[in-house]
N, C-alpha and C. Protein backbone atom coordinates (compact mmCIF):
# COMPACT_ATOMS: atom_id res chain seq x y z
N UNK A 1 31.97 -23.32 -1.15
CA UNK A 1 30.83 -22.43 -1.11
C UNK A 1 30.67 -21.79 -2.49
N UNK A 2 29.16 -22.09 -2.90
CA UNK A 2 29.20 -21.17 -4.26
C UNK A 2 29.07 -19.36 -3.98
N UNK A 3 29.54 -19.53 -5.46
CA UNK A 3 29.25 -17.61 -5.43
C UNK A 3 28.39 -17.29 -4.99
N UNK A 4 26.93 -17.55 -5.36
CA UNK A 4 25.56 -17.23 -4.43
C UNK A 4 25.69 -17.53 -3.36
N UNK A 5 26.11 -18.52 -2.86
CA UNK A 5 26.36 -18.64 -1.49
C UNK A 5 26.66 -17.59 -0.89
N UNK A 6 27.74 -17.04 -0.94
CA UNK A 6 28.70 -16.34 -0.82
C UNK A 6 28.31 -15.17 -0.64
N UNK A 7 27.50 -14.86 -2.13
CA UNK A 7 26.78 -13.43 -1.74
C UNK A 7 25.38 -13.41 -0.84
N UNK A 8 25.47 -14.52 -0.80
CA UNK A 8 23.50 -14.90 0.23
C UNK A 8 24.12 -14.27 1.75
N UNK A 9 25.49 -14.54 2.14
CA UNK A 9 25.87 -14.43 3.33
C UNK A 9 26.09 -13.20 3.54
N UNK A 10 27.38 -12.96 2.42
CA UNK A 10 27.23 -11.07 2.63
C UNK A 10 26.40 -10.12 2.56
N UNK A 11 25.17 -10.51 2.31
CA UNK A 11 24.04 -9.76 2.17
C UNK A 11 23.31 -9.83 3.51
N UNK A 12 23.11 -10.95 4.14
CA UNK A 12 22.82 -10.84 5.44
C UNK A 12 23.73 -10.51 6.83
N UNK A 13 24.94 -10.37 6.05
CA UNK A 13 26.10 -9.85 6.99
C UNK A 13 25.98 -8.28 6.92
N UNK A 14 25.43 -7.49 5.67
CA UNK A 14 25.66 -6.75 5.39
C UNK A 14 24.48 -5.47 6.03
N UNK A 15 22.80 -6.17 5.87
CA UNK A 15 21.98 -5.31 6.22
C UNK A 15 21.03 -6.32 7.65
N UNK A 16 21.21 -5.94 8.55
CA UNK A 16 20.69 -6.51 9.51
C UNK A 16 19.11 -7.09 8.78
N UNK A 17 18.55 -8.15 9.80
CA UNK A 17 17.76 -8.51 9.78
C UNK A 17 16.33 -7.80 10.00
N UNK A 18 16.68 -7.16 10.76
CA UNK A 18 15.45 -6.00 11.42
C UNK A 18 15.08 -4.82 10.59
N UNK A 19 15.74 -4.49 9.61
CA UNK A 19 15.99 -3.56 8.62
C UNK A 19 14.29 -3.39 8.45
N UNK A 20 13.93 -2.33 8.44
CA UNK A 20 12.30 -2.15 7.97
C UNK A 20 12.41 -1.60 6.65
N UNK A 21 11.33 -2.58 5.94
CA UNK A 21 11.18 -1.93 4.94
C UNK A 21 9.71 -0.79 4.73
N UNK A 22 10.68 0.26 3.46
CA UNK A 22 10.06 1.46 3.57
C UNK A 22 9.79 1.66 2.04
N UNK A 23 9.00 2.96 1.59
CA UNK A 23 8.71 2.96 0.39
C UNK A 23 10.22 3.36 0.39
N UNK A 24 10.68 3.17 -1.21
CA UNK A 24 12.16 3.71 -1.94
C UNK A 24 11.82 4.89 -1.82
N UNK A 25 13.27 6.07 -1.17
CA UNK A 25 13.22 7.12 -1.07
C UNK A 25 13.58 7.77 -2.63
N UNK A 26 13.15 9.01 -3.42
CA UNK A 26 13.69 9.47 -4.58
C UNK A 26 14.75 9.89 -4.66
N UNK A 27 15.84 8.99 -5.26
CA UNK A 27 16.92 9.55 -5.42
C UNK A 27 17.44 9.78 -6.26
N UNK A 28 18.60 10.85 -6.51
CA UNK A 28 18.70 11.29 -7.97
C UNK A 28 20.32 10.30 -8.29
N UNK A 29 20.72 10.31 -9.44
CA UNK A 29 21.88 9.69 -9.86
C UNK A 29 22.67 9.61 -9.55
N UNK A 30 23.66 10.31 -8.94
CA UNK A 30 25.19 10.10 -7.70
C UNK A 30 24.85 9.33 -6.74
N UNK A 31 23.25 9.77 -6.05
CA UNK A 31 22.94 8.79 -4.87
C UNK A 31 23.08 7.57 -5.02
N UNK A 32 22.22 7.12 -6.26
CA UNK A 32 21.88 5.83 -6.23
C UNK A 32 23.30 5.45 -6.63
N UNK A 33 24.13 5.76 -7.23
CA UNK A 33 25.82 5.28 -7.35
C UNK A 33 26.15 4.96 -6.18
N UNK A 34 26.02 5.69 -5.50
CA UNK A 34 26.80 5.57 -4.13
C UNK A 34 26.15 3.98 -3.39
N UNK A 35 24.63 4.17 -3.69
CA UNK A 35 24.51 2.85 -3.28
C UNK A 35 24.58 1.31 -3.78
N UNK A 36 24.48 1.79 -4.74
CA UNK A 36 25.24 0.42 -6.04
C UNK A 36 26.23 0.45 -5.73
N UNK A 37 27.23 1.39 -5.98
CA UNK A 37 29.09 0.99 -5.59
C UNK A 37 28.92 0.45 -4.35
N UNK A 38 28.35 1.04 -3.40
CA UNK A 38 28.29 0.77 -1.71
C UNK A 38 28.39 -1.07 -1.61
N UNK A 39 27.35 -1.07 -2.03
CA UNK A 39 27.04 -2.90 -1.87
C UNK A 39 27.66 -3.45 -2.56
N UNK A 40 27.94 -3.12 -4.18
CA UNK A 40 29.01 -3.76 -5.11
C UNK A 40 30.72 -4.28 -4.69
N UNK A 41 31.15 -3.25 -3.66
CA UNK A 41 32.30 -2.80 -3.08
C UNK A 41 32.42 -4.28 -2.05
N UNK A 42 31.14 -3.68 -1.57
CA UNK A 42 31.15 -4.91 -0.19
C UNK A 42 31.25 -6.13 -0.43
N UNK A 43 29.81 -6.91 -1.51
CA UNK A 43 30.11 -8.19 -2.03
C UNK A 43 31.70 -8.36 -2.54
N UNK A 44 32.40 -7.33 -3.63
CA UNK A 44 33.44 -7.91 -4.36
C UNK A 44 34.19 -8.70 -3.19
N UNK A 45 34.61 -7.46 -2.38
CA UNK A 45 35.58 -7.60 -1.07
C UNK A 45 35.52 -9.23 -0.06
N UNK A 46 34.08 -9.06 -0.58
CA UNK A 46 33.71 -10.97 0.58
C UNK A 46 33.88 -11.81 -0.52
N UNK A 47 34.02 -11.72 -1.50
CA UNK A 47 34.42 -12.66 -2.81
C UNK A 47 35.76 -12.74 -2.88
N UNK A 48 36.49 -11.58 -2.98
CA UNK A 48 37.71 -11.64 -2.73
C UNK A 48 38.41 -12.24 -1.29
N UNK A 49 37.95 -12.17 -0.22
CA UNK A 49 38.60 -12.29 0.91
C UNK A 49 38.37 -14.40 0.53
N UNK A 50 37.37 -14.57 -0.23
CA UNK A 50 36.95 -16.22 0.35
C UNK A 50 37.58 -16.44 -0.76
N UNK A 51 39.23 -15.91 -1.60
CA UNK A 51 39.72 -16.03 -2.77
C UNK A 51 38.56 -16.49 -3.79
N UNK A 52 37.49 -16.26 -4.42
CA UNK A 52 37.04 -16.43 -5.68
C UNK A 52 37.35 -15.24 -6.90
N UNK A 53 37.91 -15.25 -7.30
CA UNK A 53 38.35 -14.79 -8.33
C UNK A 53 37.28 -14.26 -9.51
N UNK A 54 36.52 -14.61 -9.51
CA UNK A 54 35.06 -14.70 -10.38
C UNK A 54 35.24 -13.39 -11.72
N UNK A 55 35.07 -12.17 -10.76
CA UNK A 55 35.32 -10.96 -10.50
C UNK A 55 36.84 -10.54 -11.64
N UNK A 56 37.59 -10.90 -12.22
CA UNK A 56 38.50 -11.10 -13.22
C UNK A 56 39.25 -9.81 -11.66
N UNK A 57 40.74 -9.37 -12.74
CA UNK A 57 41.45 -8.50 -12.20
C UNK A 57 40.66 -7.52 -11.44
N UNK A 58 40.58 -7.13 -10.24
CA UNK A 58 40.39 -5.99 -10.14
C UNK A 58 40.87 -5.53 -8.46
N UNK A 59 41.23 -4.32 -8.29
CA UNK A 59 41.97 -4.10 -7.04
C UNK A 59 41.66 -4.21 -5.90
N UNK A 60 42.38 -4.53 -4.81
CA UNK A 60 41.92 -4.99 -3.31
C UNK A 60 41.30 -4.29 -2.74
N UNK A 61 39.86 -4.77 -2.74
CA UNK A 61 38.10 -3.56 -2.18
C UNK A 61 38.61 -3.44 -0.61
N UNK A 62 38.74 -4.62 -0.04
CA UNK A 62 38.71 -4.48 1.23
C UNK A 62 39.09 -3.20 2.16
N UNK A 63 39.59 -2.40 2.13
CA UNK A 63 40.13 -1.49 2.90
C UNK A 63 39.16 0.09 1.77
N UNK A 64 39.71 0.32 0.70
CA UNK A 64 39.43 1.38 0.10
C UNK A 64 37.85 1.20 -0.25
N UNK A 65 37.46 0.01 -0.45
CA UNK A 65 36.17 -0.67 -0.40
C UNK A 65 34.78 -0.35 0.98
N UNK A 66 35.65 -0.39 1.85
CA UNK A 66 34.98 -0.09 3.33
C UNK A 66 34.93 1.35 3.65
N UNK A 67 36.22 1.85 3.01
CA UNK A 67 35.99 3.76 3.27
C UNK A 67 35.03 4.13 2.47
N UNK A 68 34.51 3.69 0.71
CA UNK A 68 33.93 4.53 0.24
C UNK A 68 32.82 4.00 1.15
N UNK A 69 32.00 3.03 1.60
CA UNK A 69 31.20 2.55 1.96
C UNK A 69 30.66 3.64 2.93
N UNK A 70 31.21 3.53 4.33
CA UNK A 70 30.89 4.54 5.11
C UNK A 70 31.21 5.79 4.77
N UNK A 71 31.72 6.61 4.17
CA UNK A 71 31.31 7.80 3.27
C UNK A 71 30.35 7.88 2.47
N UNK A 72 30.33 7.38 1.46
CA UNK A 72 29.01 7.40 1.05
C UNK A 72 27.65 7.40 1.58
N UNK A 73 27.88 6.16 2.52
CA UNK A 73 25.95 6.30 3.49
C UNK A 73 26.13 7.35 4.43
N UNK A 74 26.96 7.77 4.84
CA UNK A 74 27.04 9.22 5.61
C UNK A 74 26.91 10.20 4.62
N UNK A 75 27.27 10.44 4.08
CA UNK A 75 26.82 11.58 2.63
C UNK A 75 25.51 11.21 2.41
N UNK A 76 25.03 10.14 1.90
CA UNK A 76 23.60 9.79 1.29
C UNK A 76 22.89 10.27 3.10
N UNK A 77 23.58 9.69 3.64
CA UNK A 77 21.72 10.18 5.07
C UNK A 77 22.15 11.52 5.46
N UNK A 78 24.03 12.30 5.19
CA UNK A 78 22.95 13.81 5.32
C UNK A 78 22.42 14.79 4.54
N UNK A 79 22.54 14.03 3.56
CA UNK A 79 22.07 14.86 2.09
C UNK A 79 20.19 14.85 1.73
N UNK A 80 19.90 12.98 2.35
CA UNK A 80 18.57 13.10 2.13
C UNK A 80 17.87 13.05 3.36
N UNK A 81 18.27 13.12 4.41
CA UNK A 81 17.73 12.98 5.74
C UNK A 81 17.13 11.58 6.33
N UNK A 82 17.92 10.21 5.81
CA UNK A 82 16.97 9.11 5.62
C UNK A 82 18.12 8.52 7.04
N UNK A 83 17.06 7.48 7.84
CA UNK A 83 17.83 6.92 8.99
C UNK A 83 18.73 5.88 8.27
N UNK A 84 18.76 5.26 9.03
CA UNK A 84 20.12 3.93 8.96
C UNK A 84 18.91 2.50 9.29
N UNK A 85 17.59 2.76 9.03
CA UNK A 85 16.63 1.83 8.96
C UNK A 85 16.44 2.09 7.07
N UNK A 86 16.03 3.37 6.45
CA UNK A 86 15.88 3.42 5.23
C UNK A 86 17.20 3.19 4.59
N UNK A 87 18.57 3.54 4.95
CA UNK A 87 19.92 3.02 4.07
C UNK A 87 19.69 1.62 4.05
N UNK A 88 19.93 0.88 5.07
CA UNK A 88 19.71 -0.65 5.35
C UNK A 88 18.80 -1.51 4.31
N UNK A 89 17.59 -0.37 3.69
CA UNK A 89 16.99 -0.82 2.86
C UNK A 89 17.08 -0.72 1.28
N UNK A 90 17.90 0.27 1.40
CA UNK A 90 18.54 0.40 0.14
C UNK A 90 19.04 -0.68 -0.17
N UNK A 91 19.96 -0.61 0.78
CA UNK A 91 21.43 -1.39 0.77
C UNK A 91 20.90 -2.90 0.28
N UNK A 92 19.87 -3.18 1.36
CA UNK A 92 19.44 -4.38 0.55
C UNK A 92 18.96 -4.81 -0.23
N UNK A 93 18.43 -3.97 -1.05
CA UNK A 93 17.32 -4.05 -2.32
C UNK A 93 18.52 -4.04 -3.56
N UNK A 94 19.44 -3.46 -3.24
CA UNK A 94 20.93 -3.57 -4.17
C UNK A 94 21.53 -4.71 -4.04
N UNK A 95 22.24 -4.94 -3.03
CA UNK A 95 22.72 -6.14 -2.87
C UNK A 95 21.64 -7.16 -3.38
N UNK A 96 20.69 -7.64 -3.42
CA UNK A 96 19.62 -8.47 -3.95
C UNK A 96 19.60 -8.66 -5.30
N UNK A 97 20.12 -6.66 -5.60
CA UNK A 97 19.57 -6.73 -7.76
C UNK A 97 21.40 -6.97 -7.66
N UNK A 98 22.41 -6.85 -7.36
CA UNK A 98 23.76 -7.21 -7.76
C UNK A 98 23.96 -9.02 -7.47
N UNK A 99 23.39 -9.45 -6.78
CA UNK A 99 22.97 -10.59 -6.90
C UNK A 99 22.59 -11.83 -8.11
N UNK A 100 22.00 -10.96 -8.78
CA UNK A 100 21.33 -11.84 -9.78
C UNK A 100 22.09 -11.75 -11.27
N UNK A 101 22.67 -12.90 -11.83
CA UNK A 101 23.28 -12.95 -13.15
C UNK A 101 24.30 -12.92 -13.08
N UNK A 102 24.74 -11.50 -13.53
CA UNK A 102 26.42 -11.11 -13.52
C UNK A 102 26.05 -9.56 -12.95
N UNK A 103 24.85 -8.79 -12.22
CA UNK A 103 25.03 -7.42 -12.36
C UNK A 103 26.19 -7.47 -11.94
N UNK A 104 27.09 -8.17 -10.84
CA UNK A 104 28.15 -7.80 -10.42
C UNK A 104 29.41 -7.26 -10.56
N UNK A 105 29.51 -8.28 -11.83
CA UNK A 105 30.48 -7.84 -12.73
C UNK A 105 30.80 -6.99 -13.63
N UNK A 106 29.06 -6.61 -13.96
CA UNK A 106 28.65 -4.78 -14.89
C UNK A 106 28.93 -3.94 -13.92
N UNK A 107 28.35 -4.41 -12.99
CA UNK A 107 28.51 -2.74 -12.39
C UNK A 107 30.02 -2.33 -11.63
N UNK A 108 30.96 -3.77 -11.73
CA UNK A 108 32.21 -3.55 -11.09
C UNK A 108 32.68 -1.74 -12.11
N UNK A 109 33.16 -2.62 -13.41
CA UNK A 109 33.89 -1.05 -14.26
C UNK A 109 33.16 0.34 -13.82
N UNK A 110 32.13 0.95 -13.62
CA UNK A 110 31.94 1.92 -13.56
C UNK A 110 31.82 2.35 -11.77
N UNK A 111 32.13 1.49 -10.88
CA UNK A 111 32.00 1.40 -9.84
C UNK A 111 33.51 1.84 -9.47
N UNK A 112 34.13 1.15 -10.20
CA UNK A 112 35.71 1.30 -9.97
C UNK A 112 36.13 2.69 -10.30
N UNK A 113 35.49 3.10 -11.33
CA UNK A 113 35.69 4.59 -11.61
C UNK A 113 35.25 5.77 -10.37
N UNK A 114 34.15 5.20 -9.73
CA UNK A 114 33.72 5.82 -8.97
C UNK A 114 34.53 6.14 -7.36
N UNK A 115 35.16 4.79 -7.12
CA UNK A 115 35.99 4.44 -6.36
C UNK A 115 37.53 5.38 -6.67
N UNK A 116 37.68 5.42 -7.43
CA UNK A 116 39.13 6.47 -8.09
C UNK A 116 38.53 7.66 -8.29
N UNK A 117 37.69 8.22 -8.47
CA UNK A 117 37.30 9.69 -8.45
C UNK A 117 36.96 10.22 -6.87
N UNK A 118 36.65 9.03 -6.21
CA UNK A 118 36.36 9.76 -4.85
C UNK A 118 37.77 9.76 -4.18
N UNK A 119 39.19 9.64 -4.79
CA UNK A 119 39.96 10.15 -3.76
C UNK A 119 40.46 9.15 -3.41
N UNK A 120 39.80 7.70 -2.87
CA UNK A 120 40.49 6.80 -1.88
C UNK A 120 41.19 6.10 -2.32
C-alpha cells in the first residue's frame, strides 16, 4: 500500500462520511494547532502502525497521539461552541492539506513540540 494510500484510508477512517460541510469557523492560532497536530498525530500513528517509516525517527503517536487528539477537539468544541459535525470538518479539510507533498513531515517538528508541551 502506498503512502497516499495509506493516508486516503486514514482520512476516511478518521472523519465520517456524513460529516457536513460548513463555512470554516474563525479560529485563532492554538486552535488551528490543535487541529493540524490533531490529524497530523493520527495519520503519523496509521503510518506507523502499517510500519512505513517515511516519517524519519519520531516517537510512538499511537497512544500519546490519541490522548492529545481527544483533548484537543474537546477543548476546541468547548472553547468555540462548534458540534462534532463542524470538528469533523475541520478535521477533514486538514487531513486533506497534510496529505499533499510532504506537509506531513513539516508539520511533524512543531507538532511534536506541541505534543511535549501538552503534558502527555
Amino acid at each position: 500500500m502506498t503512502k497516499r494510500t495509506l493516508l486516503v484510508a486514514a482520512a476516511a477512517a478518521l472523519v465520517p462520511l456524513a460529516a457536513a460541510a460548513q463555512d470554516a469557523p474563525q479560529l485563532n492560532l492554538e486552535q488551528k494547532t490543535l487541529v493540524r497536530c490533531s490529524a497530523a498525530f493520527a495519520l503519523a500513528a496509521n503510518l506507523q502502525e502499517s510500519g512505513d517509516r517515511s516519517l524519519g525517527e519520531i516517537p510512538e503517536l499511537r497512544a500519546r497521539g490519541q490522548e492529545y487528539f481527544v483533548r484537543a477537539m474537546a477543548s476546541l468544541m468547548d472553547q468555540t461552541g462548534l458540534g462534532r459535525e463542524a470538528i469533523a470538518a475541520l478535521l477533514k479539510a486538514e487531513v486533506g492539506a497534510l496529505a499533499e507533498g510532504d506537509a506531513l513531515a513539516q508539520a511533524m517538528p512543531p507538532c511534536l513540540v506541541s505534543l511535549e508541551t501538552s503534558g502527555l
